[in-house]
N, C-alpha and C. Protein backbone atom coordinates (compact mmCIF):
# COMPACT_ATOMS: atom_id res chain seq x y z
N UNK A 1 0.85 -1.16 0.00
CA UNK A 1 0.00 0.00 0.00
C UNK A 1 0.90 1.23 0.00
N UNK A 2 0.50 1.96 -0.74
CA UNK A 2 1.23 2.95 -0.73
C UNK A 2 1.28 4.82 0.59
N UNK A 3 2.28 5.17 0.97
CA UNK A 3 2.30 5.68 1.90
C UNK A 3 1.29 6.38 1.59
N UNK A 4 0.64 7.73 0.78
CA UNK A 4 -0.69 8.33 1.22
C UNK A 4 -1.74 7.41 1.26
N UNK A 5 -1.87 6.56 0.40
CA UNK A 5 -3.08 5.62 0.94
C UNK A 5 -3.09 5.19 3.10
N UNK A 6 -1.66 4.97 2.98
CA UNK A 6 -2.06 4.83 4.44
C UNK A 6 -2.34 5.84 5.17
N UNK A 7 -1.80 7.21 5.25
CA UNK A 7 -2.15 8.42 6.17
C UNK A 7 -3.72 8.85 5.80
N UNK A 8 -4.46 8.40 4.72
CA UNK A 8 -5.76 8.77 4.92
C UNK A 8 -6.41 7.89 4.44
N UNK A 9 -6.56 7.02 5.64
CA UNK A 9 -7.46 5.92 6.00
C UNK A 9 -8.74 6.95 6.60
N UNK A 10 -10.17 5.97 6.19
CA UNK A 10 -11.25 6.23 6.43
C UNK A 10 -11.20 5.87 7.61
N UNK A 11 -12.45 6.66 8.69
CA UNK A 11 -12.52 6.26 10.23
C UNK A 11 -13.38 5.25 10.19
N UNK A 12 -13.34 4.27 11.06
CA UNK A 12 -13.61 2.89 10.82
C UNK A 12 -15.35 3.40 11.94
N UNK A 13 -16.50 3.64 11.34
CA UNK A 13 -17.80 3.84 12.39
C UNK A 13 -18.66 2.86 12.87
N UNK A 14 -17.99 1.65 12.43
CA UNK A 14 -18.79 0.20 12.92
C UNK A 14 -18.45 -0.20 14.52
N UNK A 15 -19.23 -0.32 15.40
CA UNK A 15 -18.94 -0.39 16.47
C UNK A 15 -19.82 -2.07 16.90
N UNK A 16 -18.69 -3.09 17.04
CA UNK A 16 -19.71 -4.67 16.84
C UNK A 16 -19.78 -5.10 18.51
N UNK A 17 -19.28 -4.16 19.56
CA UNK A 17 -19.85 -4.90 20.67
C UNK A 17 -21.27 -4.60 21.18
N UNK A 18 -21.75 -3.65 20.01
CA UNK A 18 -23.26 -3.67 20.32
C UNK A 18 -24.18 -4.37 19.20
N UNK A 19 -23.79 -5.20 18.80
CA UNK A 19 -24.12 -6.36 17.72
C UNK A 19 -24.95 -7.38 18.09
N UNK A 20 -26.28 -7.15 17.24
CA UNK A 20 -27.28 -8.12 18.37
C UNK A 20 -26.29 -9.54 18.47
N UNK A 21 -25.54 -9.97 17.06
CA UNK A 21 -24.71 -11.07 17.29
C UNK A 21 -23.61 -11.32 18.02
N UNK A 22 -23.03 -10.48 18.61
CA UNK A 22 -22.20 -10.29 19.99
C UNK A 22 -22.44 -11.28 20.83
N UNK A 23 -23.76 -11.14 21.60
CA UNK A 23 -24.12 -11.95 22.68
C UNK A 23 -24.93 -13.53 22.30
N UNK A 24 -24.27 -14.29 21.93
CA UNK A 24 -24.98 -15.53 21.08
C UNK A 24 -25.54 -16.31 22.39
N UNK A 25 -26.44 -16.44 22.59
CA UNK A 25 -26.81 -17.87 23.78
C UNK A 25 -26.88 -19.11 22.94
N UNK A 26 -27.00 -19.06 21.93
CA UNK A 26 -27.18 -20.44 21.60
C UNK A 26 -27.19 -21.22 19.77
N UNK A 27 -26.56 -21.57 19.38
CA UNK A 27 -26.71 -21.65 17.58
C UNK A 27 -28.15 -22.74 17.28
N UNK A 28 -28.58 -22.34 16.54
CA UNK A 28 -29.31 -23.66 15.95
C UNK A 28 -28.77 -25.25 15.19
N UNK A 29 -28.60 -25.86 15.97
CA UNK A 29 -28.03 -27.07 15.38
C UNK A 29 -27.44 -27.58 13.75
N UNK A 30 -28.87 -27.46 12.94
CA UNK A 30 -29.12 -27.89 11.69
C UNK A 30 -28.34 -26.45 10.58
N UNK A 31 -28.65 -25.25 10.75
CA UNK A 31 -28.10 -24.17 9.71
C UNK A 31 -27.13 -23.51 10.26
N UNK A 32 -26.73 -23.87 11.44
CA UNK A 32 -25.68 -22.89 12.60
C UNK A 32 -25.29 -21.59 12.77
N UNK A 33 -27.15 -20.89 13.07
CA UNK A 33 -27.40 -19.82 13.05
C UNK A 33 -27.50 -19.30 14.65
N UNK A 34 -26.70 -17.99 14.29
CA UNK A 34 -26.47 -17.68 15.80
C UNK A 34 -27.95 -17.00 16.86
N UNK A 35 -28.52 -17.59 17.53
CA UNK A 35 -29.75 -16.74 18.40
C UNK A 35 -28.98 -15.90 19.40
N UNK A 36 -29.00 -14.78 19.52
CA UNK A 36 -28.82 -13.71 20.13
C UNK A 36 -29.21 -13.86 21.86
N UNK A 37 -29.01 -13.16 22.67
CA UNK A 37 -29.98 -13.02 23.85
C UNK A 37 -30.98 -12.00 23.73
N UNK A 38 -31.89 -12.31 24.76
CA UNK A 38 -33.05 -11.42 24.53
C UNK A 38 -33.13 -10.01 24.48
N UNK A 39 -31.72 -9.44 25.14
CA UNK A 39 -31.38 -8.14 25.88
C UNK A 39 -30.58 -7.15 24.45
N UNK A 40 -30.01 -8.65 24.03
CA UNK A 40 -28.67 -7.79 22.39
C UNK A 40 -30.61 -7.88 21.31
N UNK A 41 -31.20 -8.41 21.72
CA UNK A 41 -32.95 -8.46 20.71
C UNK A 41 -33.43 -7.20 20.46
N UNK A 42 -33.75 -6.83 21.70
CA UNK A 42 -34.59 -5.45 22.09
C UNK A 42 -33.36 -4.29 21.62
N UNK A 43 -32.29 -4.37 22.68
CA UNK A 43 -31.49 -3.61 21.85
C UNK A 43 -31.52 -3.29 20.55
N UNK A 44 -31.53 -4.15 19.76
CA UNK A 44 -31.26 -3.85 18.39
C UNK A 44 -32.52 -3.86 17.56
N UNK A 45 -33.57 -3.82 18.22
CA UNK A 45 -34.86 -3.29 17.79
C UNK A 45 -34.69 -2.06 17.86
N UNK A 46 -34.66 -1.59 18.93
CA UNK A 46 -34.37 0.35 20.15
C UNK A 46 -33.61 0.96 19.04
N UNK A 47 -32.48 0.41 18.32
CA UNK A 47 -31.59 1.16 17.24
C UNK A 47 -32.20 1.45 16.06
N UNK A 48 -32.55 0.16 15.72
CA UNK A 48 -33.22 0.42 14.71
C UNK A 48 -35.16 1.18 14.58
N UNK A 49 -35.91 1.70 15.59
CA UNK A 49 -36.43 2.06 15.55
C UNK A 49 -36.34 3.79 15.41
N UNK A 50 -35.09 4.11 16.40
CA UNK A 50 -34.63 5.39 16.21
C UNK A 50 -34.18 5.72 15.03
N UNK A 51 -33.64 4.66 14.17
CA UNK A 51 -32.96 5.51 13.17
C UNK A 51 -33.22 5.04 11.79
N UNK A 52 -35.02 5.19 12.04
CA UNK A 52 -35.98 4.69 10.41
C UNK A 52 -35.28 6.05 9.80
N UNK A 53 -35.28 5.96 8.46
CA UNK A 53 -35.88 7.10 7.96
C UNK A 53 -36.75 7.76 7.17
């Protein structure tokens, strides 16, 4: 990579410890899909309700 490519790097705005998939309680056996807890659920309803547009 070349040196200006590195001094202007984009700011990285993904923040994944609030990721309903963060907190997994449990996969589904058969497609090994991750279920969330109930708390990372609502959470990430609460986000996404604030920021319809």
């Amino acid at each position: 990579m070349s040196k200006n490519k590195k001094n202007h790097r984009e700011k990285i705005i993904e923040n994944h410890e609030t990721a309903s998939w963060a907190n997994i309680t449990k996969i589904k056996p058969l497609s090994k899909v991750p279920i969330p807890d109930e708390n990372a659920t609502e959470n990430s309803k609460e986000w996404v309700d604030s920021n319809e547009k």
